[in-house]
PDB file of N, CA and C in Angstrom:
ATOM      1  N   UNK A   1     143.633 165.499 251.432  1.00  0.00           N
ATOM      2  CA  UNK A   1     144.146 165.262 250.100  1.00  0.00           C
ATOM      3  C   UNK A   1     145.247 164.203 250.182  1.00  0.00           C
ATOM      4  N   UNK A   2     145.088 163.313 249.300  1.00  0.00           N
ATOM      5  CA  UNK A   2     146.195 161.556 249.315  1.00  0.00           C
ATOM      6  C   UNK A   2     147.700 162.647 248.136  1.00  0.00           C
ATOM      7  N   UNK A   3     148.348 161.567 248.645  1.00  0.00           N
ATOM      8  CA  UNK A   3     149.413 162.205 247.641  1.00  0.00           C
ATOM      9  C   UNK A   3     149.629 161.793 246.553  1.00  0.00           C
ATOM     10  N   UNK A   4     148.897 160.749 246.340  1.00  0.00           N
ATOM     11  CA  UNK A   4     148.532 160.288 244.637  1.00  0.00           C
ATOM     12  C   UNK A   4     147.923 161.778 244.028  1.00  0.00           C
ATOM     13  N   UNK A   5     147.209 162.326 244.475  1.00  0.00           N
ATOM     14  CA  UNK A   5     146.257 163.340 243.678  1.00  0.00           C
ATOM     15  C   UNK A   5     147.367 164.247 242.733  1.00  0.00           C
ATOM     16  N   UNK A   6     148.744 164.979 243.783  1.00  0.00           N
ATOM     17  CA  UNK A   6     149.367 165.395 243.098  1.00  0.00           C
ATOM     18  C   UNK A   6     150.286 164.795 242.126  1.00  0.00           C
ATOM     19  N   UNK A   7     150.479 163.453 242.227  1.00  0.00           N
ATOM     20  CA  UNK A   7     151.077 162.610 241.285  1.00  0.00           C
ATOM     21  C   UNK A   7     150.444 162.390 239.391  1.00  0.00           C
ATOM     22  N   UNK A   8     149.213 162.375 240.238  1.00  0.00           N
ATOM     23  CA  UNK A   8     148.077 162.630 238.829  1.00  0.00           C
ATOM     24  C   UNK A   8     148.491 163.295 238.546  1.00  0.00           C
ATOM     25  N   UNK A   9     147.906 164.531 238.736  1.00  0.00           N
ATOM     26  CA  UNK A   9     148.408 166.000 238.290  1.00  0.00           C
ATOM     27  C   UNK A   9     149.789 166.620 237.806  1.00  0.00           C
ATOM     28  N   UNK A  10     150.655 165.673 238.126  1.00  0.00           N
ATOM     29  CA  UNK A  10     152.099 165.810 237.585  1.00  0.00           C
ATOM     30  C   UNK A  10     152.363 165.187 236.498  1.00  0.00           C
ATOM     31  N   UNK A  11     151.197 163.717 236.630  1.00  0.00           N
ATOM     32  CA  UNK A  11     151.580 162.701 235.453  1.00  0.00           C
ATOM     33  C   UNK A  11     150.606 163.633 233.953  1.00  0.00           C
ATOM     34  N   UNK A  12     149.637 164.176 234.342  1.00  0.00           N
ATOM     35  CA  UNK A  12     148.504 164.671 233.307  1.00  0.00           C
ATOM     36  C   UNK A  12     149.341 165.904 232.385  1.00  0.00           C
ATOM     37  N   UNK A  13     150.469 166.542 233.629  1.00  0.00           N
ATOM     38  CA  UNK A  13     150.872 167.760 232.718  1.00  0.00           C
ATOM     39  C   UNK A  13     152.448 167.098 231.816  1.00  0.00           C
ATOM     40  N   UNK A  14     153.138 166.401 232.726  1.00  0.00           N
ATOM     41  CA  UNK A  14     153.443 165.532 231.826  1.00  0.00           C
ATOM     42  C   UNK A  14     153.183 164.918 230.359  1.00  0.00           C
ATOM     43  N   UNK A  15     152.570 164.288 230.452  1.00  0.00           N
ATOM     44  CA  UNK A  15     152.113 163.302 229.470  1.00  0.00           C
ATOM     45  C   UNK A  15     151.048 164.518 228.391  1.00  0.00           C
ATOM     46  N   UNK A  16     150.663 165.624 228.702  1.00  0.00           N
ATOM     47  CA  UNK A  16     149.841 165.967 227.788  1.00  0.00           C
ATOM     48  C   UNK A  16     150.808 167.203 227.240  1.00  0.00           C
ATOM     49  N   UNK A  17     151.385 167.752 227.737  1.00  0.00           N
ATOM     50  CA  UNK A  17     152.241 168.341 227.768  1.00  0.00           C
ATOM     51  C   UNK A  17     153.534 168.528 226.038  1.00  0.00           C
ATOM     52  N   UNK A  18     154.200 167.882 225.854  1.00  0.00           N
ATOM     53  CA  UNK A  18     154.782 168.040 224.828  1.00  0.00           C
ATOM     54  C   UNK A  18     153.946 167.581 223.476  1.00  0.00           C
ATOM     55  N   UNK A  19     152.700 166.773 223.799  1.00  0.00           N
ATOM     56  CA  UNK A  19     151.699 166.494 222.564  1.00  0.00           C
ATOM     57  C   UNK A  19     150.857 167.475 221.911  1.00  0.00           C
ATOM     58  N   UNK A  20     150.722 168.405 222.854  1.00  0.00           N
ATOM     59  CA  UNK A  20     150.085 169.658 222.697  1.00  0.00           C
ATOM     60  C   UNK A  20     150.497 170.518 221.129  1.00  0.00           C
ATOM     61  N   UNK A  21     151.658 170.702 221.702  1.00  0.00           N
ATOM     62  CA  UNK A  21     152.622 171.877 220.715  1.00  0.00           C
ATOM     63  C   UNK A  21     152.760 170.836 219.134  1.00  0.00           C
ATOM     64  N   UNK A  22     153.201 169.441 219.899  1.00  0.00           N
ATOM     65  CA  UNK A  22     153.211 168.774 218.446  1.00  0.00           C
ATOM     66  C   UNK A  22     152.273 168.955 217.232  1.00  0.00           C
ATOM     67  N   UNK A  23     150.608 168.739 217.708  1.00  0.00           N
ATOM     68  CA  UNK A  23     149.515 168.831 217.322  1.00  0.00           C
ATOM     69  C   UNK A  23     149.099 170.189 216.621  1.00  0.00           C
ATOM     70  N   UNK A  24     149.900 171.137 217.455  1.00  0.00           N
ATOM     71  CA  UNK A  24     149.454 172.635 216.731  1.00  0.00           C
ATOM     72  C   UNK A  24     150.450 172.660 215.723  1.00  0.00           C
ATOM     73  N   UNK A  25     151.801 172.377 215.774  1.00  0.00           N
ATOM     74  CA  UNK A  25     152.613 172.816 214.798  1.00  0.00           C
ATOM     75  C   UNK A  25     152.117 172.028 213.548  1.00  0.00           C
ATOM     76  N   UNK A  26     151.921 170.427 214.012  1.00  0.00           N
ATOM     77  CA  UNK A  26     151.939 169.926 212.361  1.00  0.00           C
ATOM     78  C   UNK A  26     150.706 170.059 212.045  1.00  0.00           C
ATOM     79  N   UNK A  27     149.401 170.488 212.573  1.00  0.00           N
ATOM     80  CA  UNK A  27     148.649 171.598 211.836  1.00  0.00           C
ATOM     81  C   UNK A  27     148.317 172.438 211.160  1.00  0.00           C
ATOM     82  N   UNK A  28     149.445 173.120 212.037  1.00  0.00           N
ATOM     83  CA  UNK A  28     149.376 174.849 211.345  1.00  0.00           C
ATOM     84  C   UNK A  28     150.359 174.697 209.855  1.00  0.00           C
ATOM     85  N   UNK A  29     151.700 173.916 210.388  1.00  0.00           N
ATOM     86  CA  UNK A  29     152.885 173.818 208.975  1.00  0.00           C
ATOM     87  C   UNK A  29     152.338 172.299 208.505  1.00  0.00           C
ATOM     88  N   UNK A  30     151.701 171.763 208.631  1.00  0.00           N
ATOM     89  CA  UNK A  30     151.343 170.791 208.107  1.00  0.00           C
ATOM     90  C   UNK A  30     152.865 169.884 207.634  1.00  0.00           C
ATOM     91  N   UNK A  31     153.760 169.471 208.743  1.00  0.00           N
ATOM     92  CA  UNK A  31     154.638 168.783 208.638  1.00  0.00           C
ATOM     93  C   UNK A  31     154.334 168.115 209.914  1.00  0.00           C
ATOM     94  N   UNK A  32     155.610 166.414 209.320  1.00  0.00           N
ATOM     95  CA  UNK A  32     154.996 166.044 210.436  1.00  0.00           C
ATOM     96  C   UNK A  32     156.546 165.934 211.802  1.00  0.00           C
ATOM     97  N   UNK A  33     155.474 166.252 212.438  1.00  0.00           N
ATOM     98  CA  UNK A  33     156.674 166.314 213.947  1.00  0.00           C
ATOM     99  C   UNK A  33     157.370 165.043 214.673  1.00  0.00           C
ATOM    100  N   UNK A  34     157.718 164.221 214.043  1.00  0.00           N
ATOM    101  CA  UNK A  34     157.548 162.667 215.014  1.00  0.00           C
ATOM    102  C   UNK A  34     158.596 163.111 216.207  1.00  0.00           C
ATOM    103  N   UNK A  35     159.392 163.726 216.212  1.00  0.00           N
ATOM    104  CA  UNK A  35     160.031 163.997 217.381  1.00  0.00           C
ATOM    105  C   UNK A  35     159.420 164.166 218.624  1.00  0.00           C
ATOM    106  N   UNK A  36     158.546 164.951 218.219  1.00  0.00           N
ATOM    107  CA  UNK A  36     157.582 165.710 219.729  1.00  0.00           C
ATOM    108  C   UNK A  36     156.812 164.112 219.834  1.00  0.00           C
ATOM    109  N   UNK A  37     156.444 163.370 218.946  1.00  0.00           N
ATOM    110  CA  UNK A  37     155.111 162.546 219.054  1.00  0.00           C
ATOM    111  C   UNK A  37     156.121 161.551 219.667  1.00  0.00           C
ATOM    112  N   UNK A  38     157.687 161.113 219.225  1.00  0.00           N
ATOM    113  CA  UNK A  38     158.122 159.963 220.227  1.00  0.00           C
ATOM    114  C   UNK A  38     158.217 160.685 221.620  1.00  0.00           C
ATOM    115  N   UNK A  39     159.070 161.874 222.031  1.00  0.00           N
ATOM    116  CA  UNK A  39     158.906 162.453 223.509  1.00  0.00           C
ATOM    117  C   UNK A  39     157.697 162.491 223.880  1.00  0.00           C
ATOM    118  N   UNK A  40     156.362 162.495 223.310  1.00  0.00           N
ATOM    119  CA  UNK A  40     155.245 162.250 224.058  1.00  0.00           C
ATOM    120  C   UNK A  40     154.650 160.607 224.216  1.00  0.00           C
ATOM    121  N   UNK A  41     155.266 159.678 223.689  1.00  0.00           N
ATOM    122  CA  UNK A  41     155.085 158.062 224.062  1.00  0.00           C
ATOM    123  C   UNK A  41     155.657 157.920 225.162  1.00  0.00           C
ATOM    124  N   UNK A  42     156.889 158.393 224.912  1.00  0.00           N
ATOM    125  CA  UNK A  42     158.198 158.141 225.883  1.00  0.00           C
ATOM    126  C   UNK A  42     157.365 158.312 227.499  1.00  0.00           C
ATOM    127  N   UNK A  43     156.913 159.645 227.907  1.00  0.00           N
ATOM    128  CA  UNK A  43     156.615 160.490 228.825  1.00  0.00           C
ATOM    129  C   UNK A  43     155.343 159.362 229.373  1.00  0.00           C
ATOM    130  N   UNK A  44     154.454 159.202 228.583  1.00  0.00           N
ATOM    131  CA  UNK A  44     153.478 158.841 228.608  1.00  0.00           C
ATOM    132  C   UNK A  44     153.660 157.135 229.187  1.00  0.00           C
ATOM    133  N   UNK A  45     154.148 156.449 228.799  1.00  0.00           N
ATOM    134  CA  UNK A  45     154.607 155.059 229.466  1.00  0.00           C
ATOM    135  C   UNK A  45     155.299 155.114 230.147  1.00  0.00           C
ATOM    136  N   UNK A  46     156.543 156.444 230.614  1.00  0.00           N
ATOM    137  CA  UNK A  46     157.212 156.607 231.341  1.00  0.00           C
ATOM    138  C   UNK A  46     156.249 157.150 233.093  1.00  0.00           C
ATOM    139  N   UNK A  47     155.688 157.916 232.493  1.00  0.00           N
ATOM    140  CA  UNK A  47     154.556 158.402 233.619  1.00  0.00           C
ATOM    141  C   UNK A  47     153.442 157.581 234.388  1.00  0.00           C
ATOM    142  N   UNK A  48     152.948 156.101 233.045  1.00  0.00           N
ATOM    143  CA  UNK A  48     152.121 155.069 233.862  1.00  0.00           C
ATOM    144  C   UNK A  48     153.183 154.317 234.193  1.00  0.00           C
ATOM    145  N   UNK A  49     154.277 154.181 233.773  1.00  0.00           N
ATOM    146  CA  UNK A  49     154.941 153.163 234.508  1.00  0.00           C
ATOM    147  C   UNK A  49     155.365 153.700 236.140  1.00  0.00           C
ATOM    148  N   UNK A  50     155.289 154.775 236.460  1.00  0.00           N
ATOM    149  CA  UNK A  50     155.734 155.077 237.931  1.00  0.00           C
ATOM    150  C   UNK A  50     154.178 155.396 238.542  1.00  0.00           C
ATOM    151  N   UNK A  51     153.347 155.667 237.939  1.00  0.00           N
ATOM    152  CA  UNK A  51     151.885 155.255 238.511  1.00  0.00           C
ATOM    153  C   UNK A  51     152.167 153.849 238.751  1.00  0.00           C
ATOM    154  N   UNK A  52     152.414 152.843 238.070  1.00  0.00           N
ATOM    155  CA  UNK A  52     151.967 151.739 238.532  1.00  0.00           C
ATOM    156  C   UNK A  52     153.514 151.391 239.248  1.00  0.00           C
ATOM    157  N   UNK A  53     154.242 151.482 239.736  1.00  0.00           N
ATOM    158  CA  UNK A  53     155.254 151.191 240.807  1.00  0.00           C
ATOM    159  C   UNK A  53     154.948 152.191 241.827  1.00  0.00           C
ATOM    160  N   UNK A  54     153.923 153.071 242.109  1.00  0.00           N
ATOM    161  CA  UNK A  54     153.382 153.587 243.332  1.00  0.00           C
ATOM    162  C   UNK A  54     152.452 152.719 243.547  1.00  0.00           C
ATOM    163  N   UNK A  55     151.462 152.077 242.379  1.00  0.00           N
ATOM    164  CA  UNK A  55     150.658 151.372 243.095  1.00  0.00           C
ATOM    165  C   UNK A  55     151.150 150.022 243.660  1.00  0.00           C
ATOM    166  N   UNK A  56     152.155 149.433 243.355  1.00  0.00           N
ATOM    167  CA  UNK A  56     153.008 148.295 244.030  1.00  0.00           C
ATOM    168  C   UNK A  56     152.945 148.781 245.532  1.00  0.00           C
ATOM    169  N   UNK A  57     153.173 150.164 245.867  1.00  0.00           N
ATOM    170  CA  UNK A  57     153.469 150.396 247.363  1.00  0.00           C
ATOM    171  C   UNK A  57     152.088 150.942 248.129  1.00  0.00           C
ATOM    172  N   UNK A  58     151.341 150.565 247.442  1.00  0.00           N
ATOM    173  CA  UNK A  58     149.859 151.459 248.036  1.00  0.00           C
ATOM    174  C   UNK A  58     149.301 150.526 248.460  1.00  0.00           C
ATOM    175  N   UNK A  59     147.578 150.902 248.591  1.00  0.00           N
ATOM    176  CA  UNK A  59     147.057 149.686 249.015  1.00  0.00           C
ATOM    177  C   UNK A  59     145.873 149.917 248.999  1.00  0.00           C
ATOM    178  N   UNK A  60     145.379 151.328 248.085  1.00  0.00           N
ATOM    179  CA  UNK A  60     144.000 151.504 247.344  1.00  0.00           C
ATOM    180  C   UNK A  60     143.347 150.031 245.902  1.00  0.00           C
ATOM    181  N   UNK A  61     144.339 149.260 245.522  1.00  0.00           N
ATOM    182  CA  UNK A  61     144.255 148.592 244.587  1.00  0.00           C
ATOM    183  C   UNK A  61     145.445 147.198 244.523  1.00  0.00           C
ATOM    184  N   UNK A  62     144.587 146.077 244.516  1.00  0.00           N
ATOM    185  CA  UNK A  62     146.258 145.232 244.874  1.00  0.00           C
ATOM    186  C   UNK A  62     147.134 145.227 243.560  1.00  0.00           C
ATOM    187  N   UNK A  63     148.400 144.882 244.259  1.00  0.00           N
ATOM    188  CA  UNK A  63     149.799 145.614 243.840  1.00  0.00           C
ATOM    189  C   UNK A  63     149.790 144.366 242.557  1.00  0.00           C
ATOM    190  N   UNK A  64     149.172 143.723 242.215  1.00  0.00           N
ATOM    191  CA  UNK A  64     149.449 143.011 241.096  1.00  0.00           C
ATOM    192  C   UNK A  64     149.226 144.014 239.899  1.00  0.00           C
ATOM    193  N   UNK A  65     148.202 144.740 239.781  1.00  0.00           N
ATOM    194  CA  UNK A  65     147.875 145.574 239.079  1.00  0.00           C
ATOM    195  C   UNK A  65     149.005 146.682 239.139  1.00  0.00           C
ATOM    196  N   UNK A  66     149.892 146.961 239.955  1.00  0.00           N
ATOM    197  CA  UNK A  66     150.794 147.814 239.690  1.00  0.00           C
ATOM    198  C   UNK A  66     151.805 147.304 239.177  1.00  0.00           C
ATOM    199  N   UNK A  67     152.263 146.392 239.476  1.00  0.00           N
ATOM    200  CA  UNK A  67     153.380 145.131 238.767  1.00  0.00           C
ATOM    201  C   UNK A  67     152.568 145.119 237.080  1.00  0.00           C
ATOM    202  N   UNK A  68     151.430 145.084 236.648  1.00  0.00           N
ATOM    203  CA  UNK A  68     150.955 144.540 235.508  1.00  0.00           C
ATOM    204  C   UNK A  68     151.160 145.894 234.556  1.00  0.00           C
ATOM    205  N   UNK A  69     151.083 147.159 235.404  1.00  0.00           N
ATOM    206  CA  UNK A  69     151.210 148.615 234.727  1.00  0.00           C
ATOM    207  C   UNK A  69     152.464 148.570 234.195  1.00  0.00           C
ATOM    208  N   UNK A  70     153.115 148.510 235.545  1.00  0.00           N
ATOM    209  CA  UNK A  70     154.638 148.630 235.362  1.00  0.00           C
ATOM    210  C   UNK A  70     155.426 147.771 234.219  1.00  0.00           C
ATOM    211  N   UNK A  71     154.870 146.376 233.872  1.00  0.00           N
ATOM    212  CA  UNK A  71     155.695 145.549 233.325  1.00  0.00           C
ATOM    213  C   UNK A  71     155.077 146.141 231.735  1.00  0.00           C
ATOM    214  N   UNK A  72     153.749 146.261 231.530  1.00  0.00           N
ATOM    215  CA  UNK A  72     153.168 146.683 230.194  1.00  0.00           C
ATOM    216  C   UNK A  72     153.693 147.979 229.606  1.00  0.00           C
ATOM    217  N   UNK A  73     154.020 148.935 230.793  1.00  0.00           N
ATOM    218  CA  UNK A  73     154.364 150.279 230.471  1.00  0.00           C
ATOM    219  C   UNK A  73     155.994 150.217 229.798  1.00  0.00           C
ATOM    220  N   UNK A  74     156.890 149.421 230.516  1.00  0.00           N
ATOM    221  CA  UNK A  74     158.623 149.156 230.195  1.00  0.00           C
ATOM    222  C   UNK A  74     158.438 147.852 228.447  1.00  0.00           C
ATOM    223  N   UNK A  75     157.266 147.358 228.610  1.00  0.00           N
ATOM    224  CA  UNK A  75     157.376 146.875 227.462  1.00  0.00           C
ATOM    225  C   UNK A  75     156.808 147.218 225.998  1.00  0.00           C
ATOM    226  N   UNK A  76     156.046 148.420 226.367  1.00  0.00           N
ATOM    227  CA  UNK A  76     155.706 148.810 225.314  1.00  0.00           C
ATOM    228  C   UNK A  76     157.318 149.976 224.715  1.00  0.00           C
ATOM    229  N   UNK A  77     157.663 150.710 225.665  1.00  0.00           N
ATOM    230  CA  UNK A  77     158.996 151.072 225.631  1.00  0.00           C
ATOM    231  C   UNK A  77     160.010 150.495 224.821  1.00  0.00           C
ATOM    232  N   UNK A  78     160.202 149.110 225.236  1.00  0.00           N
ATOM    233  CA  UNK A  78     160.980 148.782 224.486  1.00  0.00           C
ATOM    234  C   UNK A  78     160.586 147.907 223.490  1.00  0.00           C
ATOM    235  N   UNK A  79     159.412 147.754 223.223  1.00  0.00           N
ATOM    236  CA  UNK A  79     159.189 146.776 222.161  1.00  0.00           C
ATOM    237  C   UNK A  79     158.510 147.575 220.313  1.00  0.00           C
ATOM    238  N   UNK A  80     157.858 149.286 221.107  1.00  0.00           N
ATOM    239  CA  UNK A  80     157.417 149.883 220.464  1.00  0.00           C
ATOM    240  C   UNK A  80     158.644 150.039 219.027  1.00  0.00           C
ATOM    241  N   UNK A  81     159.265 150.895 219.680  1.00  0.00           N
ATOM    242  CA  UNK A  81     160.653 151.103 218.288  1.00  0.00           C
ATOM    243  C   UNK A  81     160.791 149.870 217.917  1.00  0.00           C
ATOM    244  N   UNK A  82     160.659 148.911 218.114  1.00  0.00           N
ATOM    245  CA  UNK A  82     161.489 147.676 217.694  1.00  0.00           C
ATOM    246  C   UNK A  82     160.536 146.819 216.326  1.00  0.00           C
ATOM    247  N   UNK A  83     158.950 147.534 216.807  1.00  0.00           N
ATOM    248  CA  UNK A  83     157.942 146.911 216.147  1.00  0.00           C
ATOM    249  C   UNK A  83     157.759 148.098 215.054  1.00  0.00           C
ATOM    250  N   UNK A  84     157.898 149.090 215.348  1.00  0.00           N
ATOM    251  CA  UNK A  84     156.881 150.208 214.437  1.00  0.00           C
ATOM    252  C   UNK A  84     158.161 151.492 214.444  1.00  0.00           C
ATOM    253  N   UNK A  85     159.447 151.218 213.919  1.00  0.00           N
ATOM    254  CA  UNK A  85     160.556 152.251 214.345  1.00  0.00           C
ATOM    255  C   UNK A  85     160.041 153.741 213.607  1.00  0.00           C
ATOM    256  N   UNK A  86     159.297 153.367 212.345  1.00  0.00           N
ATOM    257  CA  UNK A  86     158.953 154.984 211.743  1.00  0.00           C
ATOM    258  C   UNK A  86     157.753 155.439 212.505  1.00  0.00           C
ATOM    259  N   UNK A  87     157.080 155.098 213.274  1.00  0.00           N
ATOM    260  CA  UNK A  87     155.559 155.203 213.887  1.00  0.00           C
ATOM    261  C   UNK A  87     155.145 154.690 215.186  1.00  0.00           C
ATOM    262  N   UNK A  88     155.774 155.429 216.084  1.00  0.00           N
ATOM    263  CA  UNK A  88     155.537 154.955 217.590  1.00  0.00           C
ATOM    264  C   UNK A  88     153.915 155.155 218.203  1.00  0.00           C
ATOM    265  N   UNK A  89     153.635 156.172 217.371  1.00  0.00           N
ATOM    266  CA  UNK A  89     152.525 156.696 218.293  1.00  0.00           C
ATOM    267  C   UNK A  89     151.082 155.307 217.759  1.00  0.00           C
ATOM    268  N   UNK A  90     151.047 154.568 218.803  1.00  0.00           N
ATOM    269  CA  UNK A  90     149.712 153.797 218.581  1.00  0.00           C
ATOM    270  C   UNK A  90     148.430 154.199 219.402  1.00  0.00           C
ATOM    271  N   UNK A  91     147.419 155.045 218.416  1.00  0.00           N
ATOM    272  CA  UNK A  91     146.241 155.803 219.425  1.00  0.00           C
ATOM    273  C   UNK A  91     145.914 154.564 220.982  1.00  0.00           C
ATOM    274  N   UNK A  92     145.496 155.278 221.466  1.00  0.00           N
ATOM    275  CA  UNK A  92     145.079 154.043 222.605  1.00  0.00           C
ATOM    276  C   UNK A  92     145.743 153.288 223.343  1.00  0.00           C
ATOM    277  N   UNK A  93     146.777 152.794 223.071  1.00  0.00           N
ATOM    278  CA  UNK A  93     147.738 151.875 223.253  1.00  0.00           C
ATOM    279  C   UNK A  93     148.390 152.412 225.142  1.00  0.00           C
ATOM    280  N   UNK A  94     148.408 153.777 225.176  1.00  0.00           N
ATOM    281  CA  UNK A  94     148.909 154.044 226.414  1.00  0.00           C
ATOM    282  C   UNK A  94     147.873 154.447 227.319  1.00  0.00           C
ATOM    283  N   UNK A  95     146.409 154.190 227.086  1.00  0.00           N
ATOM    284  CA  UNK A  95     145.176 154.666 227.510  1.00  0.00           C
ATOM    285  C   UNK A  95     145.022 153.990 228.422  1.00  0.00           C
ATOM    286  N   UNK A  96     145.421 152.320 227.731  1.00  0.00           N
ATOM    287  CA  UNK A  96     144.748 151.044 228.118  1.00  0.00           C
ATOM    288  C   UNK A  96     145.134 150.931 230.017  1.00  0.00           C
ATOM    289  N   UNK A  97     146.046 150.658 230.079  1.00  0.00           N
ATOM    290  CA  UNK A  97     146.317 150.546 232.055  1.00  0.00           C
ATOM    291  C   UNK A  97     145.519 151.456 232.537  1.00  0.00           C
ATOM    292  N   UNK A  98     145.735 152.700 232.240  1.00  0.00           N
ATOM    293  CA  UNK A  98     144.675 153.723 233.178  1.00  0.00           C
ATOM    294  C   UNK A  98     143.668 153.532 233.160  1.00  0.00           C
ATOM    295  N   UNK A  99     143.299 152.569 231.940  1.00  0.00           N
ATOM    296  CA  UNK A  99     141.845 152.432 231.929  1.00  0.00           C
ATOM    297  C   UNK A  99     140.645 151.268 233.073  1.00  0.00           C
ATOM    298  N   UNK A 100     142.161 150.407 232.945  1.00  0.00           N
ATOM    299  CA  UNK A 100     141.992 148.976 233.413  1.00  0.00           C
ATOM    300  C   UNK A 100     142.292 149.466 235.515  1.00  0.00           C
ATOM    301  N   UNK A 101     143.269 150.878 235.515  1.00  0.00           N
ATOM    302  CA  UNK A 101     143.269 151.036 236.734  1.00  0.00           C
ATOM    303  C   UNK A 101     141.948 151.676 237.335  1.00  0.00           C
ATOM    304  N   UNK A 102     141.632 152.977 236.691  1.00  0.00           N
ATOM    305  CA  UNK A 102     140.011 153.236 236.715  1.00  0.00           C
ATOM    306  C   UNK A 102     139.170 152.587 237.089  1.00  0.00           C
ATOM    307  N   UNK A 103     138.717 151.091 236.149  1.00  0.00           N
ATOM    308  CA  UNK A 103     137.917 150.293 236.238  1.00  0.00           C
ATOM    309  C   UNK A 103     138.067 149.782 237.294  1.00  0.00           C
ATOM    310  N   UNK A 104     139.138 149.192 237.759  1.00  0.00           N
ATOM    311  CA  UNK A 104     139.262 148.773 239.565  1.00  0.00           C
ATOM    312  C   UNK A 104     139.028 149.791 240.456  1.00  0.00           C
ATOM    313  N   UNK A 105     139.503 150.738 240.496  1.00  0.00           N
ATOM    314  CA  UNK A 105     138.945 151.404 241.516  1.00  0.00           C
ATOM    315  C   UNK A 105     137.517 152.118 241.548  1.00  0.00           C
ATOM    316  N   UNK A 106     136.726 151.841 240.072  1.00  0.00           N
ATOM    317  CA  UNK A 106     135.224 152.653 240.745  1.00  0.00           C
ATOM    318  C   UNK A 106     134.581 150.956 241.206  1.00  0.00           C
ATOM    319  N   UNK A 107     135.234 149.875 240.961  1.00  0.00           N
ATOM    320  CA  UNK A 107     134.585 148.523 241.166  1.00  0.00           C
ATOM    321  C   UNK A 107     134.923 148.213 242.503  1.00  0.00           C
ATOM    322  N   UNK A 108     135.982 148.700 243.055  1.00  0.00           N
ATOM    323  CA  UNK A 108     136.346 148.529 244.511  1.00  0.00           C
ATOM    324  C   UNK A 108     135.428 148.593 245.343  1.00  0.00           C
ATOM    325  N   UNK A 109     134.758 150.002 244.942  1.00  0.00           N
ATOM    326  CA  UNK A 109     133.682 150.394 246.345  1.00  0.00           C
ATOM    327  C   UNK A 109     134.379 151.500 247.110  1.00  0.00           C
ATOM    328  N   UNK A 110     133.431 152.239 248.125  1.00  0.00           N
ATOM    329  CA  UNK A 110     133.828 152.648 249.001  1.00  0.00           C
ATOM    330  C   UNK A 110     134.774 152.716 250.046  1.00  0.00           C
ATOM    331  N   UNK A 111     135.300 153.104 250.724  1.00  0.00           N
ATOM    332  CA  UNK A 111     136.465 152.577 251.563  1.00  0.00           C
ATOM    333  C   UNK A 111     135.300 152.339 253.010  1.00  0.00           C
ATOM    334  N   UNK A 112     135.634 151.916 254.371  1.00  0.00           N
ATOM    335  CA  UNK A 112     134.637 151.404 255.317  1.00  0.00           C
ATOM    336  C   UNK A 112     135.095 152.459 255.831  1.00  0.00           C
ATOM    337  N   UNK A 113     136.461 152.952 256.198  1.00  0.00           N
ATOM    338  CA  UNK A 113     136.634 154.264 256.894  1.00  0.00           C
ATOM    339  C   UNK A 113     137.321 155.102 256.027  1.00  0.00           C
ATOM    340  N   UNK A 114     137.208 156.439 256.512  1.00  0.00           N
ATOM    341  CA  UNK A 114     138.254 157.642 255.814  1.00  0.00           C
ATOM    342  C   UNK A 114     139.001 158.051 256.219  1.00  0.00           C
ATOM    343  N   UNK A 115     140.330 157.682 255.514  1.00  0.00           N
ATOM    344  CA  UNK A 115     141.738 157.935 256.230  1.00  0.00           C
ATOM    345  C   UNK A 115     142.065 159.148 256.985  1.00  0.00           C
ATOM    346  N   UNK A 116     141.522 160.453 256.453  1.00  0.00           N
ATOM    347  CA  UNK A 116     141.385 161.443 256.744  1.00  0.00           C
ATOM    348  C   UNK A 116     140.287 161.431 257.941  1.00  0.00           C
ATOM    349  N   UNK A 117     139.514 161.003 258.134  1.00  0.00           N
ATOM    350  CA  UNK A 117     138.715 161.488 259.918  1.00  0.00           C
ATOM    351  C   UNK A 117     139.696 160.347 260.829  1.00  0.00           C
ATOM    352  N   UNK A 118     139.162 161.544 262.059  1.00  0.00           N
ATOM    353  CA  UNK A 118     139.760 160.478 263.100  1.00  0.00           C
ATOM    354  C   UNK A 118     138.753 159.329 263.485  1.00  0.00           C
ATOM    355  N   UNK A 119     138.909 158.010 263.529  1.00  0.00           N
ATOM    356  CA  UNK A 119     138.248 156.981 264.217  1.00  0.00           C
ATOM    357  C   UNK A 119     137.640 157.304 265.673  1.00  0.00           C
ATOM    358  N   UNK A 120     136.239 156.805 265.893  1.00  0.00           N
ATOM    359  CA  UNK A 120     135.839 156.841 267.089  1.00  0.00           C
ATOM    360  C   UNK A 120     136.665 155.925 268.491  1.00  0.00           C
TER     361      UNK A 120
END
């Protein structure tokens, strides 16, 4: 097991995490929550942005793509309030890197060896 795996898994409960409760409350009371919905942007660009400054130090994917996470993730941050201050939440908008990281790595290929066995 790589130690990205648990990073996922930290970033997924993260990021899905305070959107959850938002979604049920302004449901159920049919008000709307923007509080919970900015702490879940926040989390959410906050969480690909340190995905992609791990991938700066890795070497499953070149580090330009982690520089490109990182710089998209701090600028949606600060450019979001600045553009849309009553309405942060843009569907999709924080999808996009993971998506674009995904896409590189099922396009990569295979690895030639597995870090995990020992070499002959």
């Amino acid at each position: 097991m790589t130690k990205a795996i648990p990073l996922v898994v930290l970033h997924f409960v993260a990021y899905s995490a305070p959107f959850t409760p938002a979604e049920a409350i302004g449901l159920s009371q049919g008000e709307h929550t923007y509080s919970l919905v900015v702490v879940y942007v926040a989390l959410a660009f906050l969480g690909q942005g340190a995905i992609g400054a791990g991938l700066t130090q890795s070497t499953p994917l070149p580090t330009s793509i982690g520089w490109v996470t990182l710089a998209w993730s701090l600028a949606c941050l600060i450019i979001l309030p600045i553009v849309r201050p009553g309405d942060m939440y843009v569907p999709g908008l924080h999808h996009l890197m993971p998506l674009i990281i995904g896409i590189a790595l099922m396009t990569k290929g295979p690895p030639l060896t597995s870090p995990l066995q020992p070499s002959d």
